[in-house]
Structures are given as C-alpha cells and as structure tokens.
N, C-alpha and C. Protein backbone atom coordinates (compact mmCIF):
# COMPACT_ATOMS: atom_id res chain seq x y z
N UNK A 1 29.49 156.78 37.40
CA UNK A 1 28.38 157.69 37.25
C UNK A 1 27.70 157.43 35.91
N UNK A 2 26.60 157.28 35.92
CA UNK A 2 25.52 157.68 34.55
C UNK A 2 25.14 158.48 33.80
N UNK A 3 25.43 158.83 32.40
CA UNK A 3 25.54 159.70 31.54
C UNK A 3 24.86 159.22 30.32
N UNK A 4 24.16 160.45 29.80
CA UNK A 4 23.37 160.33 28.82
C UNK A 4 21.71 160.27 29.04
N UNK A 5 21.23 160.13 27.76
CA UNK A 5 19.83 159.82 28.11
C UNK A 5 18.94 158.72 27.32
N UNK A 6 17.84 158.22 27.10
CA UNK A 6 17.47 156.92 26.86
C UNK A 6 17.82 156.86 25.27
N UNK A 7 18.64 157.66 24.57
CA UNK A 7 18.81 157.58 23.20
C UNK A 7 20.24 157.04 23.32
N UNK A 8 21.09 157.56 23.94
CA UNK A 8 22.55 157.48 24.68
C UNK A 8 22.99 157.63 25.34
N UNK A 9 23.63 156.42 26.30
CA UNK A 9 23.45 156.26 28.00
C UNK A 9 25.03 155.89 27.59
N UNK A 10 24.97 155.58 29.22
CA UNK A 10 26.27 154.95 29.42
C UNK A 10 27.12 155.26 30.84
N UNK A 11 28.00 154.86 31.30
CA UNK A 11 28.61 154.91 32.59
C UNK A 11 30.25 155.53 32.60
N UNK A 12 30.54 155.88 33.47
CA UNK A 12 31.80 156.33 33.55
C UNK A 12 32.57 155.62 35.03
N UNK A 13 33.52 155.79 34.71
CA UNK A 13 34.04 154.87 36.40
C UNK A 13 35.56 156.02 36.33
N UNK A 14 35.49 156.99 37.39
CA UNK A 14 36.76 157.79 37.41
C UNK A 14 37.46 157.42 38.72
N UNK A 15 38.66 158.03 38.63
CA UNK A 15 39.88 157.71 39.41
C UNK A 15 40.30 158.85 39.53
N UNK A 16 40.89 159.83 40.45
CA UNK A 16 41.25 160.84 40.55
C UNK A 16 42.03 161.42 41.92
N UNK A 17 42.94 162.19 41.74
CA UNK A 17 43.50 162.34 43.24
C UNK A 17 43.85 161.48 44.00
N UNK A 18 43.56 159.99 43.92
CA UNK A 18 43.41 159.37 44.85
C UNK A 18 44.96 158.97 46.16
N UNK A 19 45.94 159.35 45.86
CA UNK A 19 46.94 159.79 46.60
C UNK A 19 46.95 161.13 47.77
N UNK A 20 45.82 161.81 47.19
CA UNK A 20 45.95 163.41 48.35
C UNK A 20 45.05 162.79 49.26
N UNK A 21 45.11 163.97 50.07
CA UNK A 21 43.88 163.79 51.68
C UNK A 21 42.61 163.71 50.94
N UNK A 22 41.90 163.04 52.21
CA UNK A 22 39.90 162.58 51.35
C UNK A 22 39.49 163.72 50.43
N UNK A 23 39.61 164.54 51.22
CA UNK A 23 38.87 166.41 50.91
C UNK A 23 39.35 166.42 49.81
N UNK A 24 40.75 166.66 48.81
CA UNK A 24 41.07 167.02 48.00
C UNK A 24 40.50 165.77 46.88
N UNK A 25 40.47 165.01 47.35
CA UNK A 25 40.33 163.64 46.38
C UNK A 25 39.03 163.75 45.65
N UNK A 26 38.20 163.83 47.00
CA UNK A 26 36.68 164.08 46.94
C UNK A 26 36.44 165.47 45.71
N UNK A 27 36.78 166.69 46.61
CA UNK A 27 36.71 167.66 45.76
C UNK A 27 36.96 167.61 44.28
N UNK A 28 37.99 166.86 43.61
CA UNK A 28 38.24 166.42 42.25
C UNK A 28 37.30 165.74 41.61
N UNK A 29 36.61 165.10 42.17
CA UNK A 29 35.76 164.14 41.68
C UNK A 29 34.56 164.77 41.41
N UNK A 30 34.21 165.31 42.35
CA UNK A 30 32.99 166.13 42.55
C UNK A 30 32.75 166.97 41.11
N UNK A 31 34.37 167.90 40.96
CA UNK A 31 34.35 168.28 39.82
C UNK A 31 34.08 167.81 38.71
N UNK A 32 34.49 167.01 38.54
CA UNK A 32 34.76 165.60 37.55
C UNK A 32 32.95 165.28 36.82
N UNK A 33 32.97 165.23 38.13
CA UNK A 33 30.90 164.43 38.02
C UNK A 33 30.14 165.96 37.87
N UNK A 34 30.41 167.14 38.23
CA UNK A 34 29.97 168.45 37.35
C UNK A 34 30.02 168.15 36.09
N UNK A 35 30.88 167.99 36.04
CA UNK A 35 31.01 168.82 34.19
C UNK A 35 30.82 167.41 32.92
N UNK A 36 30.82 166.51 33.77
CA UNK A 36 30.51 165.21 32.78
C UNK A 36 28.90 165.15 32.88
N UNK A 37 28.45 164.99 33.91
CA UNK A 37 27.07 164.13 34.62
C UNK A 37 26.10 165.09 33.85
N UNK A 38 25.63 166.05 32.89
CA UNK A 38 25.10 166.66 32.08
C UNK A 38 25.07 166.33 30.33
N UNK A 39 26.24 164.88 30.08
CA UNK A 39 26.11 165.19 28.99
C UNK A 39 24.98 164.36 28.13
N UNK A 40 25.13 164.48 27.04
CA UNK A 40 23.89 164.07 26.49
C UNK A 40 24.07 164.23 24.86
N UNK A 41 23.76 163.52 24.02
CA UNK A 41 24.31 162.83 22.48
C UNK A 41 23.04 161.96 21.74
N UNK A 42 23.09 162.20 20.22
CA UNK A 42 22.45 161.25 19.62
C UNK A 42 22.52 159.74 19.88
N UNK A 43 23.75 159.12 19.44
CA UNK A 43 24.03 157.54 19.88
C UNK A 43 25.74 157.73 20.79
N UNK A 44 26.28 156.85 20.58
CA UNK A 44 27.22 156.24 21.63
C UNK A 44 28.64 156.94 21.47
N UNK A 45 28.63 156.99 20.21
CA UNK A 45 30.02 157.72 19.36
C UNK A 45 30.14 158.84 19.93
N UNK A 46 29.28 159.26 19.71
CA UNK A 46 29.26 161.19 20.05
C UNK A 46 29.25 161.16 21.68
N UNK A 47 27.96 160.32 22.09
CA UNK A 47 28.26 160.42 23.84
C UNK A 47 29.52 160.25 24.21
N UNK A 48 30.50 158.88 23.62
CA UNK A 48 31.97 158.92 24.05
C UNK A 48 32.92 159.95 23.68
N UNK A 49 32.76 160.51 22.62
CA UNK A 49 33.52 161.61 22.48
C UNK A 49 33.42 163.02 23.40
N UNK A 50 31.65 163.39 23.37
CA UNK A 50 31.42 164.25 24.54
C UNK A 50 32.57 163.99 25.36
N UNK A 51 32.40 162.59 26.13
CA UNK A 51 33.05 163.28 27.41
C UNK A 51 34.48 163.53 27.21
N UNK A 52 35.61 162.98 26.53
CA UNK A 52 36.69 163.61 25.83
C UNK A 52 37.10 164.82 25.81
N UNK A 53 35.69 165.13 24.74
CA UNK A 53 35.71 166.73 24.50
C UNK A 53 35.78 167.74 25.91
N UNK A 54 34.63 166.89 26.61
CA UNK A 54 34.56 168.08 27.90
C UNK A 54 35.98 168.03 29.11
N UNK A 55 36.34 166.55 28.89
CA UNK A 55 37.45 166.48 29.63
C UNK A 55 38.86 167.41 28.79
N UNK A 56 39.05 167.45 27.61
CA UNK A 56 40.00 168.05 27.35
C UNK A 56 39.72 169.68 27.69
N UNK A 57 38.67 170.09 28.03
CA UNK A 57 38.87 171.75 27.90
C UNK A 57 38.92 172.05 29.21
N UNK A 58 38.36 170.78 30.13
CA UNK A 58 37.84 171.30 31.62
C UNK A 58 39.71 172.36 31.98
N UNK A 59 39.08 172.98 32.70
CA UNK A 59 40.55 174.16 33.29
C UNK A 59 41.10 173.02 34.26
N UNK A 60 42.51 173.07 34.21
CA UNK A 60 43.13 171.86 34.92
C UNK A 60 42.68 172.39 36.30
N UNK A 61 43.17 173.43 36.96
CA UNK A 61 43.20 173.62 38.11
C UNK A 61 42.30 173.15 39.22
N UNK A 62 41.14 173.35 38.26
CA UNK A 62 39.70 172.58 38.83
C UNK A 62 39.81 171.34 39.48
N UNK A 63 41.01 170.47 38.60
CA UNK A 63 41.50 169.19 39.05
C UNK A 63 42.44 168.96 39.97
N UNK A 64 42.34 169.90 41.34
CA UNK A 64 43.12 169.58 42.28
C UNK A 64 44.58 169.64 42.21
N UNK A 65 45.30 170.09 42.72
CA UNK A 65 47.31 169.78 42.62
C UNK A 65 47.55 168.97 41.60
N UNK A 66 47.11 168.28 41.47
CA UNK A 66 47.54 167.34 39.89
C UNK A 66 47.45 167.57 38.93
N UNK A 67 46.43 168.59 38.95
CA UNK A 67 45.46 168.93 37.49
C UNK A 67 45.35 168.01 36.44
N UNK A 68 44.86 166.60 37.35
CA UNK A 68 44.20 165.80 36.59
C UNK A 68 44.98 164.57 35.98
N UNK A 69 46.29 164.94 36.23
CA UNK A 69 47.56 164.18 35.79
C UNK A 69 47.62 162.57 36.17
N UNK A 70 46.25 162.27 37.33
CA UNK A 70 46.41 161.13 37.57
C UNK A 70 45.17 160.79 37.75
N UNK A 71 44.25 160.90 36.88
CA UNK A 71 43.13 160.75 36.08
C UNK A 71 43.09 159.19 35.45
N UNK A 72 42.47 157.99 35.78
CA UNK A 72 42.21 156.97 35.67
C UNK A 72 40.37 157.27 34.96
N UNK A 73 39.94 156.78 34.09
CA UNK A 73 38.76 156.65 33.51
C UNK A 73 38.64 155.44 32.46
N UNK A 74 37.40 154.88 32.89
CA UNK A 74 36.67 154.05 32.06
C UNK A 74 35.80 154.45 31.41
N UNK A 75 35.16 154.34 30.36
CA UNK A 75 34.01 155.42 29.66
C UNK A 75 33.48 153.78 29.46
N UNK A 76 32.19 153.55 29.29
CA UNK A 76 30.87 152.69 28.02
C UNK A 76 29.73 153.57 28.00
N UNK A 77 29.15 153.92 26.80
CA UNK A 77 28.54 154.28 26.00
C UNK A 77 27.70 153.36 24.68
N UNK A 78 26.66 153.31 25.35
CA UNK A 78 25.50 152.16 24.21
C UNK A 78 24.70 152.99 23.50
N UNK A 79 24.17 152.94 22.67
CA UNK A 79 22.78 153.17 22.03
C UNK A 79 22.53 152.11 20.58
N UNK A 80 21.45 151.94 20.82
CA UNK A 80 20.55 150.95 19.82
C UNK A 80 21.39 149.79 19.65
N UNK A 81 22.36 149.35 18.38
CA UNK A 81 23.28 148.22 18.16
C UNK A 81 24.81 148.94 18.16
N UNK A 82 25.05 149.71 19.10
CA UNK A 82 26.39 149.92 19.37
C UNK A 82 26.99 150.52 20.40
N UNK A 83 27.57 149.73 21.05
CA UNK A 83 28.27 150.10 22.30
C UNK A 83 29.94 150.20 21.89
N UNK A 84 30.56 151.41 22.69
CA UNK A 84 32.09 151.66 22.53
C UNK A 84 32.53 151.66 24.13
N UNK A 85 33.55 151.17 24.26
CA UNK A 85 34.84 151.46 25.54
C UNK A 85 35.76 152.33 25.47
N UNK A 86 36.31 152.92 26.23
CA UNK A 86 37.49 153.67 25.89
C UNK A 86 38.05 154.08 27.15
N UNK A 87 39.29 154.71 27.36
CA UNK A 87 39.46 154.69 28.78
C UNK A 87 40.96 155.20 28.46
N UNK A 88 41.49 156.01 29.74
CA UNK A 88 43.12 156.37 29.99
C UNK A 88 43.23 156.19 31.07
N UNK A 89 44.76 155.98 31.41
CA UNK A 89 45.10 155.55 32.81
C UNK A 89 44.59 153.81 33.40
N UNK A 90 44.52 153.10 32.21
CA UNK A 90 43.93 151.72 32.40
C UNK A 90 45.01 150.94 31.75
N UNK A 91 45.24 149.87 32.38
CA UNK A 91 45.86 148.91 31.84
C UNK A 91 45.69 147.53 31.41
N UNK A 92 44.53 147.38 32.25
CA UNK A 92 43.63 146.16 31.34
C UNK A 92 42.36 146.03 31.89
N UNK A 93 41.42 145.69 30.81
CA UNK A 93 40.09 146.06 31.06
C UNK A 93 39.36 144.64 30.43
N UNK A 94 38.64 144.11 31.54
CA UNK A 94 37.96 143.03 31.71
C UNK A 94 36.34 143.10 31.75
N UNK A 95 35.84 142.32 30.49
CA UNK A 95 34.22 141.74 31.17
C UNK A 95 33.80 140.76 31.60
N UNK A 96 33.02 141.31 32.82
CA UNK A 96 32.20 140.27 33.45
C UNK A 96 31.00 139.90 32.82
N UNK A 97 31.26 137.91 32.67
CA UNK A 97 29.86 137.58 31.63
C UNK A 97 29.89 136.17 32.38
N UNK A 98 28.60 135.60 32.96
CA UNK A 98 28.14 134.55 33.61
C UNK A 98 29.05 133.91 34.56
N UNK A 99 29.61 134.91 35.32
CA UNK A 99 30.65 134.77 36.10
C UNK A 99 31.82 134.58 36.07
N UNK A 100 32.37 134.84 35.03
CA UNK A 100 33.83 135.01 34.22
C UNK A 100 34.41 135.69 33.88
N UNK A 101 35.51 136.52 34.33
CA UNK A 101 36.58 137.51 33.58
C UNK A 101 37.12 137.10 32.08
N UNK A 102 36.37 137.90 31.44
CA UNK A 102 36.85 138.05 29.96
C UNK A 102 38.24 139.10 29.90
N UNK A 103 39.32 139.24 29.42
CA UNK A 103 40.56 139.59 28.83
C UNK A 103 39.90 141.10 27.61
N UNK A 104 39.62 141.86 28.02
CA UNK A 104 39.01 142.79 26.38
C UNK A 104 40.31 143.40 25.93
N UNK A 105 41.25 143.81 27.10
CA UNK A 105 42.72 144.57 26.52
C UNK A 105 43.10 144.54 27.36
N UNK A 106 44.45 144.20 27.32
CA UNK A 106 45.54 143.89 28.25
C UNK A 106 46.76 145.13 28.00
N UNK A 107 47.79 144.94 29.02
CA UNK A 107 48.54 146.30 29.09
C UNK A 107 49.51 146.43 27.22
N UNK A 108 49.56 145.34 26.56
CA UNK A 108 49.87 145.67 25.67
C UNK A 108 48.76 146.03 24.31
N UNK A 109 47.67 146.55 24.35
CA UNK A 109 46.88 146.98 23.84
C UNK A 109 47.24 148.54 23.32
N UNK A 110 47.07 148.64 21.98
CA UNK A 110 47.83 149.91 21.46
C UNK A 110 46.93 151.26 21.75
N UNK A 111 45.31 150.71 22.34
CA UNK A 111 44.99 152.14 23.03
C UNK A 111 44.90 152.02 24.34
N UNK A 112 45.43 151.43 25.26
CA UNK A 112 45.14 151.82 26.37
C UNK A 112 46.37 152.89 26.49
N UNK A 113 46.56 153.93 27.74
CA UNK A 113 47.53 154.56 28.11
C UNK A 113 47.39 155.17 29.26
N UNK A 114 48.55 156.11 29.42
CA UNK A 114 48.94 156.53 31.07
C UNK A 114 47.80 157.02 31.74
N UNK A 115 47.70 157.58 32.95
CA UNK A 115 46.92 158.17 33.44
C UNK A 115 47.01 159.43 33.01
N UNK A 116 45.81 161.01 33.63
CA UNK A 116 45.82 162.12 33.14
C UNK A 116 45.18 162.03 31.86
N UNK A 117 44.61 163.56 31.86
CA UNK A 117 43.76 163.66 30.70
C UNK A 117 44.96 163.77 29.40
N UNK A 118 44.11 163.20 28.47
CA UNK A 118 44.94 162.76 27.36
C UNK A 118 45.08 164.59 26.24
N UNK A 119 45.44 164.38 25.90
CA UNK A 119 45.99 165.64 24.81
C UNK A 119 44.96 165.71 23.49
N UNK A 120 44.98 163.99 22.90
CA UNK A 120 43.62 164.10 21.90
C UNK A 120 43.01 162.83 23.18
N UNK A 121 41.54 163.05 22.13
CA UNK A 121 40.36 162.23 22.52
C UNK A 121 40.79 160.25 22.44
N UNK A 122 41.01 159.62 23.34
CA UNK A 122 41.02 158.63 22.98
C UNK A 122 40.67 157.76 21.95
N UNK A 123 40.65 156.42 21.56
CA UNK A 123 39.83 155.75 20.62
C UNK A 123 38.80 155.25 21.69
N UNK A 124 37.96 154.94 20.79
CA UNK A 124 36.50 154.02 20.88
C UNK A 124 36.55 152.82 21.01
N UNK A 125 37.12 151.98 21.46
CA UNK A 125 36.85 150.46 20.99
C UNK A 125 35.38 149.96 20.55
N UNK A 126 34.92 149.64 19.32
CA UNK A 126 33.61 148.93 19.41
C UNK A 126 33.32 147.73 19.74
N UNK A 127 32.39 147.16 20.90
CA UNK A 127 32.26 146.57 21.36
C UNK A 127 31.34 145.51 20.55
N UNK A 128 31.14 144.23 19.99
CA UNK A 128 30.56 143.28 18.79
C UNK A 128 29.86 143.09 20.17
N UNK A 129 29.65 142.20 21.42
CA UNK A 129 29.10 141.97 22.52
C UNK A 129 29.15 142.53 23.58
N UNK A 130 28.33 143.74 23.94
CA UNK A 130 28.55 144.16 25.42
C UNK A 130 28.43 143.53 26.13
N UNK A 131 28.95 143.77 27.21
CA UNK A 131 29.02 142.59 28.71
C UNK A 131 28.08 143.77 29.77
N UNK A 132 27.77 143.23 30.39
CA UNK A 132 26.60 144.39 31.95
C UNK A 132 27.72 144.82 32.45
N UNK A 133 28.95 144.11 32.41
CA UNK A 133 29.86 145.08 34.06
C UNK A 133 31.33 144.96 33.37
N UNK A 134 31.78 145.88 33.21
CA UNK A 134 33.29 145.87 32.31
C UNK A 134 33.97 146.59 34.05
N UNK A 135 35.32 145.58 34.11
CA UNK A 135 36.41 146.31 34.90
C UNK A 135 37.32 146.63 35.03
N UNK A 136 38.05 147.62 34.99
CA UNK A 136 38.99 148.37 34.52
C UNK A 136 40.55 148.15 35.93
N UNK A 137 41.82 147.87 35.64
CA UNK A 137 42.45 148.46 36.26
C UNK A 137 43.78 149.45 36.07
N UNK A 138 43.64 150.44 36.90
CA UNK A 138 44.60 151.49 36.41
C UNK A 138 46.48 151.28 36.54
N UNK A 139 47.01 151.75 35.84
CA UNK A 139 48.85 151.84 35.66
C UNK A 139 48.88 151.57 36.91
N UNK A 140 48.95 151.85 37.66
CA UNK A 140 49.98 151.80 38.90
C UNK A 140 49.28 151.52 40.41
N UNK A 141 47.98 150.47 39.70
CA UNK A 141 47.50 149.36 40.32
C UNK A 141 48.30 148.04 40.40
N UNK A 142 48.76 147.80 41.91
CA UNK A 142 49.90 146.60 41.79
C UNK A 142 49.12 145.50 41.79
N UNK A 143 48.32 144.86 42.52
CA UNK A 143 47.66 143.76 42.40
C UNK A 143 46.64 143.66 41.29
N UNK A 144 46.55 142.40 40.72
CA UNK A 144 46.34 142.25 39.47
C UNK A 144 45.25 140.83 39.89
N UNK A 145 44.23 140.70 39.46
CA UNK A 145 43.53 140.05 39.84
C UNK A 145 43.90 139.01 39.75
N UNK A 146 43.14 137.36 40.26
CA UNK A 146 43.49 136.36 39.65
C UNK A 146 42.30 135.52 39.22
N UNK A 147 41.37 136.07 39.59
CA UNK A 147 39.88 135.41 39.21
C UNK A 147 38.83 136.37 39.60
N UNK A 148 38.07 136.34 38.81
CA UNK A 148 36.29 136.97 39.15
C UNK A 148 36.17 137.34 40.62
N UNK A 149 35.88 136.70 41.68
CA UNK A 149 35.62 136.91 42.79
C UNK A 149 36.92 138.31 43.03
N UNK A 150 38.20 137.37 42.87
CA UNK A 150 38.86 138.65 43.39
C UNK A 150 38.56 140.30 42.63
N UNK A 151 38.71 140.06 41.68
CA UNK A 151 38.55 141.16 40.84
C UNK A 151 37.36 142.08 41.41
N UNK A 152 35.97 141.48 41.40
CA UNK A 152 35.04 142.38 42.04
C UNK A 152 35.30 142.58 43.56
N UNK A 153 35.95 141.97 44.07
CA UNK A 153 36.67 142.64 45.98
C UNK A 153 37.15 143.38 45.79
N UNK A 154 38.66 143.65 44.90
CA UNK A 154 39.23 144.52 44.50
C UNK A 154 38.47 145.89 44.27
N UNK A 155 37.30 145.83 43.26
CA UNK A 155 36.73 146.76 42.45
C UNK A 155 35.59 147.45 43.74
N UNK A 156 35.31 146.77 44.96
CA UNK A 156 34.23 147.42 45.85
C UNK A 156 33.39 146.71 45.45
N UNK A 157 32.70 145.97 44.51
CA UNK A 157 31.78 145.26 44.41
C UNK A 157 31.35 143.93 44.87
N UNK A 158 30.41 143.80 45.72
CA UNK A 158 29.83 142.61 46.07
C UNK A 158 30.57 141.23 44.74
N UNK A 159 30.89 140.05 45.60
CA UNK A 159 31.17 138.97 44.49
C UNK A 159 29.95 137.66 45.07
C-alpha cells in the first residue's frame, strides 16, 4: 500500500494472519491499511517512524486472534535525497536493480527480527541507492529464492 504525500511517500508491503480462514486474514489487513493508509510526514524519517508509532498503539485485538503476533512488514519511505527501509518479521530483504537480486540484509542482519508488532519502533536503514522494487521475505518463509525470476513468482509479481 502507498503512504504519504508528494513531500513523503513511500510503500508498505504487510503480512498478516495469513494462517487463519480468508475472512479473518482479510479482515486484519483491512485493519492494517485503516490506520496506516492516512499517514502523512515532512520527509522519510518521520513517515517511517509514523507508521511504527501507529502500529505500536493500534489495540491488538483489532488484529485478529493473533493480535498481530504474526505481522510480517516491509516499510520504504523516500523524500528528496533520502530514502529508509525497515521492516519486522523479515529475514532477508533484497533489491531489484536491472534485473538482479541485490543481498541488502540477510537473516544475520542485527535489525531484522521476528514477526509481530515490535515493542519499540524498529531502525531505519538508510538507503545511499534506492532500488524501484525492494523484496522482502518473512521468518518462516521456507523457500528461499534462487534467482530474480524466482523471487518475483514467489512475491506475485510478474517476472
């Protein structure tokens, strides 16, 4: 989903429920894209933190039987010369650049972590080169890509 506005934009890619029946899965998400899909920030910092912020207060319950506990998110956030990543429930997060899987953090990366909303606000990674399409996969995603093509099959995206 798309967040922000032409001062500070940016995308979110959530994961949620995705073990319960459609309905409940759906319903989480739905929530999810409420209470994020409004926000709005000077530059990129603050947009990434927004959603943090709003994710740490949202009322769990809102988040389905799990209350959120298995919460997979990718955050990017640009404005002017600075773009940040950040993300929980990811274990390694790849950009796509002229048809190539770039490596940005792998499962031993000291911020990635579990799924579920986190307790504090993640870090920021600052990004020196944004890439157009960053892809994320979550903990207790077993297949692990082995090249570009697969990776975007995997991800739903046209390769």
């Amino acid at each position: 989903m798309a967040i922000g506005n032409p001062q500070a934009h940016g995308w979110i890619a959530l994961r949620s429920g995705h073990k319960e029946p459609v309905i409940n899965a759906f319903e989480q998400i739905q929530s999810l894209h409420a209470a994020l899909g409004s926000l709005e920030a000077p530059d990129a910092l603050h947009l990434a933190r927004a959603v943090w912020d709003r994710l740490l207060t949202l009322p769990r319950k809102e988040l389905g039987p799990n209350e959120g506990s298995d919460l997979c998110a990718l955050v990017f956030t640009s404005s002017g010369e600075t773009s940040t990543l950040s993300g929980v429930g990811i274990n390694r997060i790849w950009a796509w650049s002229s048809g190539d899987l770039e490596l940005v953090a792998g499962p031993d990366h000291p911020d990635l972590s579990q799924p579920g909303i986190p307790n504090l606000p993640p870090r920021a990674l600052l990004l020196e080169n944004p890439r157009a399409l960053y892809l994320g996969l979550c903990h207790d995603d077993e297949t692990v890509p082995q090249s570009p093509d697969e990776a975007l099959q995997l991800s739903g995206l046209p390769s």
